[in-house]
Protein backbone atom coordinates (compact mmCIF):
# COMPACT_ATOMS: atom_id res chain seq x y z
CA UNK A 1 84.87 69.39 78.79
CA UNK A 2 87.45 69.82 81.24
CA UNK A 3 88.97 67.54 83.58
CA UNK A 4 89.86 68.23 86.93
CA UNK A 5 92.52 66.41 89.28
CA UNK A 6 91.25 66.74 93.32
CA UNK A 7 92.43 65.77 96.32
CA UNK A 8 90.87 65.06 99.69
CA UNK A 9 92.74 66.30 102.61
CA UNK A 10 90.41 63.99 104.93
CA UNK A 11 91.88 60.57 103.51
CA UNK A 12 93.67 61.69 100.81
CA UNK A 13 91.95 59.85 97.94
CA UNK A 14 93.11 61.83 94.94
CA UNK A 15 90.08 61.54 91.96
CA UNK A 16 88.65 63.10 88.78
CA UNK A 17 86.09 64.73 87.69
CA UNK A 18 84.61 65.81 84.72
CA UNK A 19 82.36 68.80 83.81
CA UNK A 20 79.92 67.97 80.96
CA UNK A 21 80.36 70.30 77.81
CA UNK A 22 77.31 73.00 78.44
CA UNK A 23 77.19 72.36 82.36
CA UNK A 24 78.70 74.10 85.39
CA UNK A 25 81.21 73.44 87.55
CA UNK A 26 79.60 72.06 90.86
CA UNK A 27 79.84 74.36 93.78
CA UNK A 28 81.56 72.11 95.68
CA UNK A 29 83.26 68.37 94.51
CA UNK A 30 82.47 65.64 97.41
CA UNK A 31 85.48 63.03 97.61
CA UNK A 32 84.07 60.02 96.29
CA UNK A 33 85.81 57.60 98.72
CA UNK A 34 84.69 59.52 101.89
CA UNK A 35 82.36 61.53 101.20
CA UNK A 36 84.40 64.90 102.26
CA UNK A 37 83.32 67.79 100.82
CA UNK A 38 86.39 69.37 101.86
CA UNK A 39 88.06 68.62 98.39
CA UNK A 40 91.26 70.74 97.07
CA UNK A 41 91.51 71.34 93.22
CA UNK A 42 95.42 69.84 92.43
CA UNK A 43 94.52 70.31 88.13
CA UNK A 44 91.98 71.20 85.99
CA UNK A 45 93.39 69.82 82.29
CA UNK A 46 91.80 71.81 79.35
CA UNK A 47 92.11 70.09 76.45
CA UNK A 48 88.65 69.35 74.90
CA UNK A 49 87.50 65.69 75.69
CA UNK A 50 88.07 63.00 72.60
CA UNK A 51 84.10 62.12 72.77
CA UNK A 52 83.78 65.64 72.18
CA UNK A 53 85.59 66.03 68.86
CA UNK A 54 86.33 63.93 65.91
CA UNK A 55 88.13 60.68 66.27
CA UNK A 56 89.07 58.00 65.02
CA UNK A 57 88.13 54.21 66.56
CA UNK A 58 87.10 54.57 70.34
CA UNK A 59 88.08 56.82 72.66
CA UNK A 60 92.53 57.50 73.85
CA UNK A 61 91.17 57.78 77.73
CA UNK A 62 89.50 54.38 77.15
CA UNK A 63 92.20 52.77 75.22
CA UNK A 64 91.26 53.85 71.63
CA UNK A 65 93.28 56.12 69.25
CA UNK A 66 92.35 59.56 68.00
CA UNK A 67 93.35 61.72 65.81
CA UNK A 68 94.25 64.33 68.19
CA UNK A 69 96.97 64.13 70.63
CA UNK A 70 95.70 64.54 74.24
C-alpha cells in the first residue's frame, strides 16, 4: 500500500495518505486541514506497508519493530 506525501498550496498543511492494498488512488486528495482540493503530490513512498507483510511485534510506523527495514 503506498504512501503518499501532499501538500496544500491553499494553507500549506503538508499530510499523508494512504491507498488501501486492492483500492484506487482517489481522483483527487482533499487537504484535510482546509478542505482544498487543490492538493500537490510532494512523494508517493513504495515500500509495501508493515501491516501488510510479516512482522514481528506491532507495527515500525506505530512504534513497533519488524523484520523488514522500512
Amino acid at each position: 500500500m503506498p504512501i503518499y506525501e501532499l501538500k496544500c498550496p491553499k494553507c500549506n498543511h503538508q499530510f499523508t495518505g494512504l491507498v488501501m492494498a486492492n483500492t484506487k488512488e482517489p481522483k483527487e486528495w482533499v487537504c484535510s486541514q482546509c478542505g482544498s482540493h487543490e492538493t500537490n503530490l510532494i512523494h508517493i513512498y513504495e515500500n509495501i506497508h508493515p501491516l501488510e507483510n510479516e512482522h514481528a511485534v506491532g507495527c515500525p510506523c506505530c512504534g513497533g519493530t519488524s523484520r523488514n527495514n522500512f
